[in-house]
Protein backbone atom coordinates (compact mmCIF):
# COMPACT_ATOMS: atom_id res chain seq x y z
CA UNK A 1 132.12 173.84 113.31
CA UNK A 2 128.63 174.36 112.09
CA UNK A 3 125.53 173.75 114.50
CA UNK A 4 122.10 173.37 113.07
CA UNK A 5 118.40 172.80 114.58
CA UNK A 6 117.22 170.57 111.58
CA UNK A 7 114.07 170.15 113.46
CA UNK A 8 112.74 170.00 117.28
CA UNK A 9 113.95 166.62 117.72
CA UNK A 10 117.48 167.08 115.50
CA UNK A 11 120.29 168.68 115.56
CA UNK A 12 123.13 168.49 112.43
CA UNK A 13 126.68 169.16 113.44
CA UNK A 14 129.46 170.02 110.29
CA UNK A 15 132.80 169.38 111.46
CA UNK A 16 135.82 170.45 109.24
CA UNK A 17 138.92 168.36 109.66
CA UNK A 18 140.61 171.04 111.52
CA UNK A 19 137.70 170.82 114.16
CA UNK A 20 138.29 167.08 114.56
CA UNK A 21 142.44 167.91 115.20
CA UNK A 22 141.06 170.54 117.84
CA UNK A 23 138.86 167.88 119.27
CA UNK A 24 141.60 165.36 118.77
CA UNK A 25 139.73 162.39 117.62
CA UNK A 26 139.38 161.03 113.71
CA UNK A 27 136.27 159.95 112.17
CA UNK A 28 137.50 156.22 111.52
CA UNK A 29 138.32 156.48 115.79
CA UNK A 30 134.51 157.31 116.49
CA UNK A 31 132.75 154.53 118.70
CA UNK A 32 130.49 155.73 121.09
CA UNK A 33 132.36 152.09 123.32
CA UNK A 34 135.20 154.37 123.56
CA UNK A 35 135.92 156.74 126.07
CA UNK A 36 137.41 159.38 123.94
CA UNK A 37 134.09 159.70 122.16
CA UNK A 38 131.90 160.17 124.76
CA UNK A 39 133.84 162.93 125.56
CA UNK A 40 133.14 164.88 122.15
CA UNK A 41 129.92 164.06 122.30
CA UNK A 42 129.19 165.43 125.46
CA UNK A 43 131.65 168.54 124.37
CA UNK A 44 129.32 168.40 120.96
CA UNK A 45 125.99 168.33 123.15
CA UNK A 46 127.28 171.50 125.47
CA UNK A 47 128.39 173.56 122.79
CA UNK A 48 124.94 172.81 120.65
CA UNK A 49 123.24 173.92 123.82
CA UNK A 50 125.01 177.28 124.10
CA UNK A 51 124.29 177.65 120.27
CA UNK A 52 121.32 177.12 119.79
CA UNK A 53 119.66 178.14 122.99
CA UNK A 54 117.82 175.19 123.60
CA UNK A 55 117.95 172.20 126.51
CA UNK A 56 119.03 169.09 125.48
CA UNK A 57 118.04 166.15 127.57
CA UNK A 58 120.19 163.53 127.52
CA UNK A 59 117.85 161.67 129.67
CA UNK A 60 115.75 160.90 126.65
CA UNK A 61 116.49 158.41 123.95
CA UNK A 62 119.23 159.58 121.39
CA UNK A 63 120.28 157.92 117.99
CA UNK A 64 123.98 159.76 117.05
CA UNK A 65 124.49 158.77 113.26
CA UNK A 66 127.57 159.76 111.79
CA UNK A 67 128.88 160.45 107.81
CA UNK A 68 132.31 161.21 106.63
CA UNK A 69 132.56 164.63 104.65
CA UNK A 70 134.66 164.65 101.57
CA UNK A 71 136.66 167.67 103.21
CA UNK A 72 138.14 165.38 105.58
CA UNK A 73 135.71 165.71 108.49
CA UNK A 74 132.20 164.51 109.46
CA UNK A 75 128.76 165.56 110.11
CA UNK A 76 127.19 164.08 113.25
CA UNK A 77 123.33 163.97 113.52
CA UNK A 78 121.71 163.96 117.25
CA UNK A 79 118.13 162.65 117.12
CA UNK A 80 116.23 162.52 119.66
CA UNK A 81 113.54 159.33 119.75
CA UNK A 82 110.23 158.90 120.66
CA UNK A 83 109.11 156.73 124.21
CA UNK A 84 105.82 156.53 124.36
CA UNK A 85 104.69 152.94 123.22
CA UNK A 86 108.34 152.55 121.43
CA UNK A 87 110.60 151.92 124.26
CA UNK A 88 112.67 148.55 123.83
CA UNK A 89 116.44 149.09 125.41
CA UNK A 90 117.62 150.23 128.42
CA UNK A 91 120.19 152.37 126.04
CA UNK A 92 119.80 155.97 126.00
CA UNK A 93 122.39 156.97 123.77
CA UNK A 94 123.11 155.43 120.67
CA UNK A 95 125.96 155.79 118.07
CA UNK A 96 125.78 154.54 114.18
CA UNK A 97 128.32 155.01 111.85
CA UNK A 98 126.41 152.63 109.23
CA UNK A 99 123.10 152.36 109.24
CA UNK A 100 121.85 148.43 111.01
CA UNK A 101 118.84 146.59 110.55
CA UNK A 102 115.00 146.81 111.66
CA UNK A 103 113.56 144.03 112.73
CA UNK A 104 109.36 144.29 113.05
CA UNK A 105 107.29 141.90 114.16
CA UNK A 106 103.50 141.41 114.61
CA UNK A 107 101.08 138.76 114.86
CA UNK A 108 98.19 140.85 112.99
CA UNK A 109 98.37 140.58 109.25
CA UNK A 110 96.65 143.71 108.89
CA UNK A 111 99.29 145.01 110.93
CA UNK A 112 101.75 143.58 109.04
CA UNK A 113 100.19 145.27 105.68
CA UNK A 114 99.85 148.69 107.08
CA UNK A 115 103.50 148.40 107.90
CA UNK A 116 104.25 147.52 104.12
CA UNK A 117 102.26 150.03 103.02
CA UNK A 118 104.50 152.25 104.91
CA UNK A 119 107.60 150.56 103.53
CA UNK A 120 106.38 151.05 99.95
CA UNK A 121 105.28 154.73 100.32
CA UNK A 122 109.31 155.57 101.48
CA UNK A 123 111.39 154.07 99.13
CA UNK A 124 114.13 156.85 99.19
CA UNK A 125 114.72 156.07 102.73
CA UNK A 126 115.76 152.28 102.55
CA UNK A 127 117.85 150.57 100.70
CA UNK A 128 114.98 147.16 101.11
CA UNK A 129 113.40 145.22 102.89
CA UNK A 130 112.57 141.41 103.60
CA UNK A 131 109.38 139.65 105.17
CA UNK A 132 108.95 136.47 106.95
CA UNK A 133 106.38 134.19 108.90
CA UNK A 134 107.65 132.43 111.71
CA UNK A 135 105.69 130.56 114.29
CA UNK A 136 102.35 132.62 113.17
CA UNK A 137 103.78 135.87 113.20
CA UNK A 138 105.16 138.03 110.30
CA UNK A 139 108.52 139.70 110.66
CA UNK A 140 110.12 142.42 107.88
CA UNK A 141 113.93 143.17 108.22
CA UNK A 142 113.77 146.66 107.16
CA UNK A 143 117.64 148.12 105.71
CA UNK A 144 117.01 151.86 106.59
CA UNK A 145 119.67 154.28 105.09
CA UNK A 146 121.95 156.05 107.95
CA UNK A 147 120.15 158.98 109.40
CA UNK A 148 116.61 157.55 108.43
CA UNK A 149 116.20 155.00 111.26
CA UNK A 150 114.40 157.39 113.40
CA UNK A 151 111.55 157.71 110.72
CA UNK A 152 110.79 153.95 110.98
CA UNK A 153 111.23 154.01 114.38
CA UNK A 154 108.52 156.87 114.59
CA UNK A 155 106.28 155.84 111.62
CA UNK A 156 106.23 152.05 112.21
CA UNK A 157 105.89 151.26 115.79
CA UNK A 158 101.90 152.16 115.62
CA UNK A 159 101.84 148.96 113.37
CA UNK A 160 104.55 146.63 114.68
CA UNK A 161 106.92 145.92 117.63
CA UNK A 162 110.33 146.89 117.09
CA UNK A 163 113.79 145.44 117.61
CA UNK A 164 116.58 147.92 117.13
CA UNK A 165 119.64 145.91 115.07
CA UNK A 166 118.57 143.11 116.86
CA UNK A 167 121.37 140.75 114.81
CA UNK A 168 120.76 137.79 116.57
CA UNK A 169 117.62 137.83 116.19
CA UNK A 170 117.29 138.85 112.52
CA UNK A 171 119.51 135.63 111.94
CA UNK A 172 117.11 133.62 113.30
CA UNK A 173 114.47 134.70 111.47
CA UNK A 174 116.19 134.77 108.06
CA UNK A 175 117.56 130.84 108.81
CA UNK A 176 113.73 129.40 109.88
CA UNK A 177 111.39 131.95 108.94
CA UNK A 178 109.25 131.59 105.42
CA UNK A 179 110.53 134.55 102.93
CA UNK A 180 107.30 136.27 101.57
CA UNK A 181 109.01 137.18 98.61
CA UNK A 182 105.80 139.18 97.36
CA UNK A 183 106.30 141.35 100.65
CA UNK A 184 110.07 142.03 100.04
CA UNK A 185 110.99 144.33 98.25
CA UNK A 186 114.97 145.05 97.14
CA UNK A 187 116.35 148.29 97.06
CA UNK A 188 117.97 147.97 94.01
CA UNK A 189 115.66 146.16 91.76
CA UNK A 190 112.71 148.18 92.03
CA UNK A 191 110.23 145.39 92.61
CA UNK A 192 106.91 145.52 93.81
CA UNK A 193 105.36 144.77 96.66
CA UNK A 194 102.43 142.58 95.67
CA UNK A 195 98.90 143.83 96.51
CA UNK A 196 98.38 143.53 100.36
CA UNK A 197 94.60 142.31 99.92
CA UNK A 198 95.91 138.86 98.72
CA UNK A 199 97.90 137.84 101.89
CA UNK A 200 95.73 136.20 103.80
CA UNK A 201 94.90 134.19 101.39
CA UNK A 202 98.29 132.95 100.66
CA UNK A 203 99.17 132.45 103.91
């Protein structure tokens, strides 16, 4: 096992296959629903807290993303998310092992293009992203790649509210919303975003 303090707010955890037997649970078994989780992640929490000297508040709003290693075992991140002005579930801890979608939504189209602008200047941490108008408000449905979701989180909620993998929700918006398709932008094609000046214009 292999504790790391990536930075103040994460922590990177390496386990080996042989530490997963030891803590007997298997990646594919992970699900924060399940019982038998919880308990290595509070054994995961207690033992990064004896390593690394530092107190870990579990009171506080934590994302737990988690990748398979090609040695058989995993590497678990523990980020801790901002509050202030970000807040939207009563959940405090929450487990990924995919990364889910971002849903954003404003009524300001400025807003709206400062959050674009945001999109565009981070390209290596999504995999796209997809705008809307619905009912005089603009909504993006941001894919984030698994362990960046805290950095929209962070970076985007000056601009926009934010639901967290609000699926419902995103449906919604996808079935009646208007796609801006000048505002999407697909992670594998490498499109543009068109010029932000020009939106209020076409809208």
């Amino acid at each position: 096992m292999k504790i790391e303090l990536h930075n103040e707010d994460k922590i990177v955890v390496q386990l080996t296959s042989m530490d997963l037997k030891t803590l007997d649970i298997t990646y594919e078994d992970m699900d924060y629903a399940n019982i038998e989780t919880r308990r290595v992640i509070w054994t995961l929490l207690d033992e990064a807290r004896r390593v690394l000297g530092k107190d870990i508040s579990t009171t506080e709003r934590m994302l737990i993303e988690a990748l398979p290693s090609e040695d058989g075992g995993c590497v678990l991140y523990f980020t801790v998310l901002p509050s202030s002005g970000c807040e939207n579930s009563g959940k405090r801890l929450v487990m990924k092992k995919e990364a889910e979608p971002i849903l954003l939504y404003t009524a300001n189209c400025d807003s709206f293009i400062g959050a674009i602008e945001t999109l565009k200047g981070c390209r290596n941490k999504h995999k796209g992203f997809s705008s809307y108008i619905l009912a005089g408000e603009y909504y993006t449905v941001i894919y984030p790649k698994l362990t960046q979701s805290e950095y929209f989180i962070t970076h985007l909620c000056e601009f926009c509210d934010i639901y967290e993998s609000d699926i419902k929700k995103i449906s919604e918006i996808i079935e009646y919303g208007k796609y801006i398709e000048s505002f999407s932008e697909r992670g594998d094609s490498g499109s543009s975003v068109a010029c932000a000046e020009n939106i209020a214009s076409r809208n």
